[in-house]
Protein backbone atom coordinates (compact mmCIF):
# COMPACT_ATOMS: atom_id res chain seq x y z
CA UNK A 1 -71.89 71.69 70.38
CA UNK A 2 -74.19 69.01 69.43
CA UNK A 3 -77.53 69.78 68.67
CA UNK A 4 -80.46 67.20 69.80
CA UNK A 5 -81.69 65.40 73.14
CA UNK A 6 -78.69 64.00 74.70
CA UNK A 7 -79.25 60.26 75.24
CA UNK A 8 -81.60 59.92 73.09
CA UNK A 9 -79.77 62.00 69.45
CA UNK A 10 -76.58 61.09 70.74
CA UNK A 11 -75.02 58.82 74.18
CA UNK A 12 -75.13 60.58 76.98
CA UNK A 13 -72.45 60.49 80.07
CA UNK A 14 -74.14 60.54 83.61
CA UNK A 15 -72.72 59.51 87.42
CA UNK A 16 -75.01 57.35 89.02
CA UNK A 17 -74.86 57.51 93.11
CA UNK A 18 -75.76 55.16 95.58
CA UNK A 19 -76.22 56.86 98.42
CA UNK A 20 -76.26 55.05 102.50
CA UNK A 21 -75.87 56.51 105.83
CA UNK A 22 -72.97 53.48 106.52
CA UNK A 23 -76.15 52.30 108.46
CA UNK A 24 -77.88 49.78 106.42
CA UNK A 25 -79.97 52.18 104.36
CA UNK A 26 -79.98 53.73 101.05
CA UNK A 27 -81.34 56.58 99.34
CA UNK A 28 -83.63 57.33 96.85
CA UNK A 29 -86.01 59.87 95.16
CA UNK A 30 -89.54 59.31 93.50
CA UNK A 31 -89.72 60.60 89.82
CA UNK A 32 -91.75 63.79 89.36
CA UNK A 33 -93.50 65.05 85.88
CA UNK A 34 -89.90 67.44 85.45
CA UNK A 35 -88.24 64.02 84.49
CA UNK A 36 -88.07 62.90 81.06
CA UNK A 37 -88.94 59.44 81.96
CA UNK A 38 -90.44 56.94 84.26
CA UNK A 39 -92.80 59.17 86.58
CA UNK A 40 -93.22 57.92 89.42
CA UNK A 41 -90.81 55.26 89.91
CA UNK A 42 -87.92 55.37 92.70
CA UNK A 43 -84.32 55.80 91.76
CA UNK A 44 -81.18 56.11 92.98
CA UNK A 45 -79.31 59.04 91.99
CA UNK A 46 -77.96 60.17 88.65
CA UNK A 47 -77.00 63.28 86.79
CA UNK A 48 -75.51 63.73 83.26
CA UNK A 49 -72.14 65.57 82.49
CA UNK A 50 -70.20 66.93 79.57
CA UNK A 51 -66.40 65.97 80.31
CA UNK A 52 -65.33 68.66 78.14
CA UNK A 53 -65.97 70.71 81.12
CA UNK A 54 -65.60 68.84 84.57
CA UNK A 55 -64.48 65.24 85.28
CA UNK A 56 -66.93 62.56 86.90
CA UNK A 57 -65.89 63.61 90.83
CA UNK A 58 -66.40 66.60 90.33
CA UNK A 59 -70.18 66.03 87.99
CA UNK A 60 -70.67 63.62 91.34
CA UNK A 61 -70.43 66.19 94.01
CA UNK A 62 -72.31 68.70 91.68
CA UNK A 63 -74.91 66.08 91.26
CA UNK A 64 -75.48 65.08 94.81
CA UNK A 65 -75.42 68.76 96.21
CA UNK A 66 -77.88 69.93 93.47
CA UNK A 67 -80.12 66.42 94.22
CA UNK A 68 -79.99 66.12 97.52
CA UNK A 69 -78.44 69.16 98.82
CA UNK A 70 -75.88 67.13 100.92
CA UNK A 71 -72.11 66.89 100.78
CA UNK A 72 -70.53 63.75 100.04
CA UNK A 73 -68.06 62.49 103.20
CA UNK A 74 -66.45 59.81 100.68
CA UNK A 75 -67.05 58.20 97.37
CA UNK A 76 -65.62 54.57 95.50
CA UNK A 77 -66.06 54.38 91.97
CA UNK A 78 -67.71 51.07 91.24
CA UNK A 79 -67.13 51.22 87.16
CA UNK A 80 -68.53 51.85 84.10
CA UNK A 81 -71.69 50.69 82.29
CA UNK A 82 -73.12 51.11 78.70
CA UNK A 83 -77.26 51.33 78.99
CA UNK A 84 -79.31 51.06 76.50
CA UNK A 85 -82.70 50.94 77.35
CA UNK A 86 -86.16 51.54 75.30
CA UNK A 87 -88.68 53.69 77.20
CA UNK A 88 -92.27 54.28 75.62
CA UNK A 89 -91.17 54.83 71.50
CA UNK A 90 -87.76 56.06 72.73
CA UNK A 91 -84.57 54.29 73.12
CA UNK A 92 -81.62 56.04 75.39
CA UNK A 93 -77.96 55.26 75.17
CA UNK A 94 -75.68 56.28 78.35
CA UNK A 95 -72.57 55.64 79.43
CA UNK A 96 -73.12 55.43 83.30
CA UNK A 97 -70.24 55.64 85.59
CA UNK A 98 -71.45 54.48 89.10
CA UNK A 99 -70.69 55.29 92.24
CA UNK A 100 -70.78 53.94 95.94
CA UNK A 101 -71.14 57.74 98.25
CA UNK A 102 -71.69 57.66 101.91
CA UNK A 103 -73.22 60.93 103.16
CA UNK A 104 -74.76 62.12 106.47
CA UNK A 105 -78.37 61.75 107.08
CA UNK A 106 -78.62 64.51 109.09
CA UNK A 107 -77.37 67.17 106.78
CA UNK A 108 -80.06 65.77 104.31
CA UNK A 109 -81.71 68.97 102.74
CA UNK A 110 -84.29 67.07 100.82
CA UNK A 111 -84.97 67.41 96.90
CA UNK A 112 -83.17 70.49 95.45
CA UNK A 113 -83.76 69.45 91.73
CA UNK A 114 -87.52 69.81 91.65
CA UNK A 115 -87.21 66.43 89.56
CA UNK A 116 -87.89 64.33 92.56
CA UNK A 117 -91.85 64.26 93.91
CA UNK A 118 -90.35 62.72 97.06
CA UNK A 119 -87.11 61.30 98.85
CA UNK A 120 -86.68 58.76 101.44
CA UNK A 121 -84.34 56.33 103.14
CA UNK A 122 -84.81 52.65 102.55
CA UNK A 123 -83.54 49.31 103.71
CA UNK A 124 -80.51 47.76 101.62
CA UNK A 125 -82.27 44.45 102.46
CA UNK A 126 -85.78 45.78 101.43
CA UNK A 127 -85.65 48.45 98.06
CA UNK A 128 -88.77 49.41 96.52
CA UNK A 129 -90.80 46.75 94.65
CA UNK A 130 -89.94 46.18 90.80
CA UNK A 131 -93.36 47.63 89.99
CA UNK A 132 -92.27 50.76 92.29
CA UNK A 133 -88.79 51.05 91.19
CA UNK A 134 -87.01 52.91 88.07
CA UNK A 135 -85.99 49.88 85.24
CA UNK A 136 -82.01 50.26 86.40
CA UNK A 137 -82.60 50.24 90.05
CA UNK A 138 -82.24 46.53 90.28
CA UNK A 139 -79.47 46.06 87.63
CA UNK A 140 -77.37 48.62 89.98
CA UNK A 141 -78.36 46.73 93.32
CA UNK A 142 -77.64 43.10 91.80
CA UNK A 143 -73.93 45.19 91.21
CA UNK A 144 -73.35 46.68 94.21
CA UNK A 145 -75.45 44.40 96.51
CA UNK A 146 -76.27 40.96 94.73
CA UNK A 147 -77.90 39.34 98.37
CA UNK A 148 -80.31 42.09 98.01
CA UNK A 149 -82.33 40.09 94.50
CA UNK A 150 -81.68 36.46 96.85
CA UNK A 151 -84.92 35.52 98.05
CA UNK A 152 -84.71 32.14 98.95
């Protein structure tokens, strides 16, 4: 077993989900104080995993059941990112493996993590504001939905 903080001692593995309703609208949680980093920002979700122990489908249903206390109705892998980011006097290395999930609004049981201060459903064509949003958020959104960052 390795002995530090993972991502930050050592890279990290996480799934990263993009969740929508099929309807035009994605979801996303507001960073509490239980998070390690950027309080207070919006985010898609994400959740780390050791594959020693489960593979990334299964770390993604985990993940979105314990986040957002939904079950996923389908999933597309959208591929595999290296991040390596610098946060206050910290730099984190992950190995993101992201993911397109549709789930059903309905069955939404809100924020079963604690980590999240708030969730809410937004507009593909309107995500938070940079100054709102995690540092990834828009990185993942130019990927998945590059019209989104076209504001001409």
């Amino acid at each position: 077993m390795l002995e530090g903080i993972v991502g930050v001692d050592y890279p990290g593995i996480a799934v990263v989900f993009f969740c929508h309703d099929d309807r035009g609208r994605f979801l996303a949680g507001k960073r509490s104080a239980w998070c390690r980093d950027e309080v207070g920002k919006w985010d898609i979700g994400s959740g780390e995993f050791n594959p020693l122990y489960e593979n990334a489908s299964q770390a993604l249903k985990r993940q979105v059941r314990k986040q957002y206390g939904v079950p996923i109705i389908k999933h597309e892998e959208l591929g595999r990112r290296y991040v390596v980011r610098k946060y206050g006097n910290e730099t984190t290395n992950w190995l993101c493996i992201d993911f397109k999930v549709l789930v059903n609004a309905q069955e939404l049981k809100g924020n079963m993590s604690g980590k999240l201060e708030a969730i809410g459903w937004f507009p593909q064509s309107e995500p938070p504001s940079p100054d709102e949003a995690h540092s990834q958020l828009y990185l993942f959104l130019l990927r998945l939905h590059p019209e989104i960052l076209d504001y001409s």
